[in-house]
C-alpha atoms as a PDB file:
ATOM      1  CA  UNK A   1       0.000   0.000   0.000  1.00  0.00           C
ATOM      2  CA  UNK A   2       1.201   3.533  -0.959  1.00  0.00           C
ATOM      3  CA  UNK A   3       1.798   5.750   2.005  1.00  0.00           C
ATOM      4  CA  UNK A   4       0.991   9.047   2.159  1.00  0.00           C
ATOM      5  CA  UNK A   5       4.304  11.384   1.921  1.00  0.00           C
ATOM      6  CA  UNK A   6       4.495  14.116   4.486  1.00  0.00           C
ATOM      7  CA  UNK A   7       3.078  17.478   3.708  1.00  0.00           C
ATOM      8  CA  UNK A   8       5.927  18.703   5.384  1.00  0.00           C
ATOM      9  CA  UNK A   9       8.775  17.633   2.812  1.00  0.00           C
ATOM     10  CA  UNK A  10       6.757  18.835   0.089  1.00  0.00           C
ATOM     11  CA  UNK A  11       8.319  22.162  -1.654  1.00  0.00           C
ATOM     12  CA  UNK A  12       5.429  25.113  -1.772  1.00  0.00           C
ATOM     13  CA  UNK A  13       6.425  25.590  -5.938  1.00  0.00           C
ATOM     14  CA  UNK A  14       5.412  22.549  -6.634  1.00  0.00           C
ATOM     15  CA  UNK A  15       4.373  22.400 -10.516  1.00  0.00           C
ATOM     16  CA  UNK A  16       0.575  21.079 -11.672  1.00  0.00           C
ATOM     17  CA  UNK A  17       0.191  17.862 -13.554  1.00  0.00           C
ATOM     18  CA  UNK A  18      -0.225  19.964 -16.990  1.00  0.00           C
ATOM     19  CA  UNK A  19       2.625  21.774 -16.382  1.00  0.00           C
ATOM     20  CA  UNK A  20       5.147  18.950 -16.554  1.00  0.00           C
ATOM     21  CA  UNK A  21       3.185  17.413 -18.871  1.00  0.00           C
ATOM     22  CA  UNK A  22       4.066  20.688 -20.962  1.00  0.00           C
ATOM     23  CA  UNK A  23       7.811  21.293 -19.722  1.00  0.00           C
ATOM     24  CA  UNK A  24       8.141  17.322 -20.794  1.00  0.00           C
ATOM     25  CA  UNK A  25       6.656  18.184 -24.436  1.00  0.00           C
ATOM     26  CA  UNK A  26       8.641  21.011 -25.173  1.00  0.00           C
ATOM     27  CA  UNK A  27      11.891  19.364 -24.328  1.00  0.00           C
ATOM     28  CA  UNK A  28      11.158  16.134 -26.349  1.00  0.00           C
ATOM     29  CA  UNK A  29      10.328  18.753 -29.523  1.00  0.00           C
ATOM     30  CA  UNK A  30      13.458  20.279 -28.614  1.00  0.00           C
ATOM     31  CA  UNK A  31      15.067  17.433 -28.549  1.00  0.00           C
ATOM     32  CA  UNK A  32      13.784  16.003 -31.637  1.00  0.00           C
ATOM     33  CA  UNK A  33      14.612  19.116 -33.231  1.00  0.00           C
ATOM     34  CA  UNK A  34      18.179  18.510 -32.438  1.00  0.00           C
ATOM     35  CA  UNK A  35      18.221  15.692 -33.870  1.00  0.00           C
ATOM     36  CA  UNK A  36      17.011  16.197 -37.405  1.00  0.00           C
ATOM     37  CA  UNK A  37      19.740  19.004 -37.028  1.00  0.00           C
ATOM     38  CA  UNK A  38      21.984  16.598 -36.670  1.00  0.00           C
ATOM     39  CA  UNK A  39      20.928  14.302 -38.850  1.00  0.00           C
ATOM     40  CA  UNK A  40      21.248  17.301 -41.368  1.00  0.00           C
ATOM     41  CA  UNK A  41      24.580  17.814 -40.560  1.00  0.00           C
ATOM     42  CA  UNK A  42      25.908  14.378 -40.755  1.00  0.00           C
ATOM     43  CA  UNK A  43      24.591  13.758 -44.452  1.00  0.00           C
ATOM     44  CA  UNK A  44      25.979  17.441 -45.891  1.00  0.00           C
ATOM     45  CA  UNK A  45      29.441  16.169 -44.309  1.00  0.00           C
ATOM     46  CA  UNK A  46      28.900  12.759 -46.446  1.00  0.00           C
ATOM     47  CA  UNK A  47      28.063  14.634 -49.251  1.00  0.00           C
ATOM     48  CA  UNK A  48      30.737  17.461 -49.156  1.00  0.00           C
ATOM     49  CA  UNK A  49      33.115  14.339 -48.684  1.00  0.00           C
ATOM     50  CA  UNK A  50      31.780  12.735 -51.566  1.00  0.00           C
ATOM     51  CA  UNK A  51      30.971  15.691 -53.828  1.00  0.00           C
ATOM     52  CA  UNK A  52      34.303  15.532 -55.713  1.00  0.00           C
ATOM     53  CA  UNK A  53      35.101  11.799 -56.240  1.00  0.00           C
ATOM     54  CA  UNK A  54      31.182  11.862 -57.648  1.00  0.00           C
ATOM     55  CA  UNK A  55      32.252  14.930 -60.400  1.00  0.00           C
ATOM     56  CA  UNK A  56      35.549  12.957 -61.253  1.00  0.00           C
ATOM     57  CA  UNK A  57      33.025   9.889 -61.556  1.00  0.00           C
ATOM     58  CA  UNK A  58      31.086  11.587 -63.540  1.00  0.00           C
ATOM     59  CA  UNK A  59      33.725  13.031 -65.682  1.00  0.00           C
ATOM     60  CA  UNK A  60      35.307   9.094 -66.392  1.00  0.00           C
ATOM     61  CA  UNK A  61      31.782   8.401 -67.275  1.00  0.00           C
ATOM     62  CA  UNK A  62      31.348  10.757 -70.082  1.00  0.00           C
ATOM     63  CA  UNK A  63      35.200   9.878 -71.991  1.00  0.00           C
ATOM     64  CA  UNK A  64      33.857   6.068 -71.108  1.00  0.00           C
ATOM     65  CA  UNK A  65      30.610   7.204 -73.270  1.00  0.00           C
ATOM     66  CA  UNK A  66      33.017   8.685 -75.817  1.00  0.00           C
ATOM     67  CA  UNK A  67      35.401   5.689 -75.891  1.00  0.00           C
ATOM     68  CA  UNK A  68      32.410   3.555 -76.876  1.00  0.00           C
ATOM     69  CA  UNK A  69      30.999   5.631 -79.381  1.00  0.00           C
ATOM     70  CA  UNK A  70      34.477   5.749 -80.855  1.00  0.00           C
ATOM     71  CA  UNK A  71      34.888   2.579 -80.565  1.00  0.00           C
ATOM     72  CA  UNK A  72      31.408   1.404 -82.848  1.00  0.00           C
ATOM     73  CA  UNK A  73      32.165   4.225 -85.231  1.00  0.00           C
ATOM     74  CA  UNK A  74      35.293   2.628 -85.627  1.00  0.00           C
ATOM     75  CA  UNK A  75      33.668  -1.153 -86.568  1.00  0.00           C
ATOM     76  CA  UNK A  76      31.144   0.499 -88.899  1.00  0.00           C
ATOM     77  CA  UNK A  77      34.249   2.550 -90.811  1.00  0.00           C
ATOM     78  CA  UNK A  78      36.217  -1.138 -90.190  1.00  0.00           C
ATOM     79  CA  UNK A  79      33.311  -2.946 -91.926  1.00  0.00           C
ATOM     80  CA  UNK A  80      32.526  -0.544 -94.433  1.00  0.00           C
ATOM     81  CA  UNK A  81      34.341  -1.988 -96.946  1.00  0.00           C
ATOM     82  CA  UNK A  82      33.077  -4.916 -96.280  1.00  0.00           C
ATOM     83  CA  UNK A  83      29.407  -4.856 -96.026  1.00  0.00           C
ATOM     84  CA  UNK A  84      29.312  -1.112 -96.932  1.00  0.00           C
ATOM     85  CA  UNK A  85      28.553   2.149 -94.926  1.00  0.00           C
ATOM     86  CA  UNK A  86      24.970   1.407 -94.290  1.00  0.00           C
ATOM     87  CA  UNK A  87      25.628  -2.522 -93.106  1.00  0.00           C
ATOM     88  CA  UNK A  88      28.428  -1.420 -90.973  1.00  0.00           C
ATOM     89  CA  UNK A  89      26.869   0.721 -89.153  1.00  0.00           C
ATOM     90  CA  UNK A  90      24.036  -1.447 -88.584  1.00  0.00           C
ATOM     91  CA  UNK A  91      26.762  -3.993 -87.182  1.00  0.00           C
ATOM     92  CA  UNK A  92      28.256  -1.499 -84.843  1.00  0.00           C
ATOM     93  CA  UNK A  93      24.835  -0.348 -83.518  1.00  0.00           C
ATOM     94  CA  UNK A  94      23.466  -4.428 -83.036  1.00  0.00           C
ATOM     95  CA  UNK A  95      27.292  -5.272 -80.867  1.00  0.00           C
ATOM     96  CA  UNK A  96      26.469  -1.534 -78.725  1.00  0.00           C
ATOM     97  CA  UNK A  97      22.784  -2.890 -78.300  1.00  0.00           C
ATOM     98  CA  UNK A  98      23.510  -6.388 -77.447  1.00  0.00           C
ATOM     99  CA  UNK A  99      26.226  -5.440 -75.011  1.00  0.00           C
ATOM    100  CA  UNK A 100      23.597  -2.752 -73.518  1.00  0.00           C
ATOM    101  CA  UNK A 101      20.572  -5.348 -73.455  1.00  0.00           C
ATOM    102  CA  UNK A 102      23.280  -8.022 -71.813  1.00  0.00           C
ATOM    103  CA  UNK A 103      24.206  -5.632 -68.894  1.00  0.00           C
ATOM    104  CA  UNK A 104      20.762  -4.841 -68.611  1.00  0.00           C
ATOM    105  CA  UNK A 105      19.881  -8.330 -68.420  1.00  0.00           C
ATOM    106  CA  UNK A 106      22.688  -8.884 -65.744  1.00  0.00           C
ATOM    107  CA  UNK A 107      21.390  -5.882 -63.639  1.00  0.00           C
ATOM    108  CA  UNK A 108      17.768  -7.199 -63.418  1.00  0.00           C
ATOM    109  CA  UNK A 109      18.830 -10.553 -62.675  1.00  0.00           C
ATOM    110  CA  UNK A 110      20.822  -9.751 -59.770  1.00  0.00           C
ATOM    111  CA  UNK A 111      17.893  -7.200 -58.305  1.00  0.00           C
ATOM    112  CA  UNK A 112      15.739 -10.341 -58.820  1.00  0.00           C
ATOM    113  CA  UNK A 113      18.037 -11.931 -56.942  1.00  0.00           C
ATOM    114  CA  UNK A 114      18.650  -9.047 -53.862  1.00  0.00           C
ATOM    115  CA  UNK A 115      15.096  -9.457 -53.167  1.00  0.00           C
END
């Protein structure tokens, strides 16, 4: 059984139910505010860290782009003689597509496969 504490002990500036109720609210939005702050802060410190390796990423990925359109303009000219202009370049653009549908293939397989 609970006993009764003494009246005595008690401080006279004692707050009300709603009032700690209140104090209790404000600090948990405070402190829930502090940490979305943080959580801001921690991801534009991952992404100023990553920021430049992404450009330089992005820079490879355009001369990779370049290197493989070289690179079929290059078997249509090679087969040109060949086949001709026309059936070279139809060559070149069937070897960029199948290579393009195969990693595609590859990619969907192994997302089939992640889930």
């Amino acid at each position: 059984m609970l006993k009764r504490a003494d009246p005595s002990l008690e401080p006279d500036d004692e707050q009300s139910i709603g009032e700690v109720v209140s104090d209790l609210v404000d600090q948990g939005k405070a402190y829930a505010k502090a940490e979305v702050e943080l959580a801001k802060a921690q991801a534009l410190a991952k992404v100023e860290q990553f920021k430049v390796p992404a450009i330089l990423l992005f820079g490879a990925l355009l001369f990779a782009q370049a290197a493989v359109t070289v690179l079929a303009v290059a078997v249509a000219l090679g087969l040109a003689p060949l086949i001709g202009s026309f059936g070279g370049g139809l060559v070149a653009v069937a070897l960029a597509g199948g290579v393009a549908g195969l990693l595609a293939w590859l990619a969907v397989k192994r997302l089939q496969g992640a889930t």
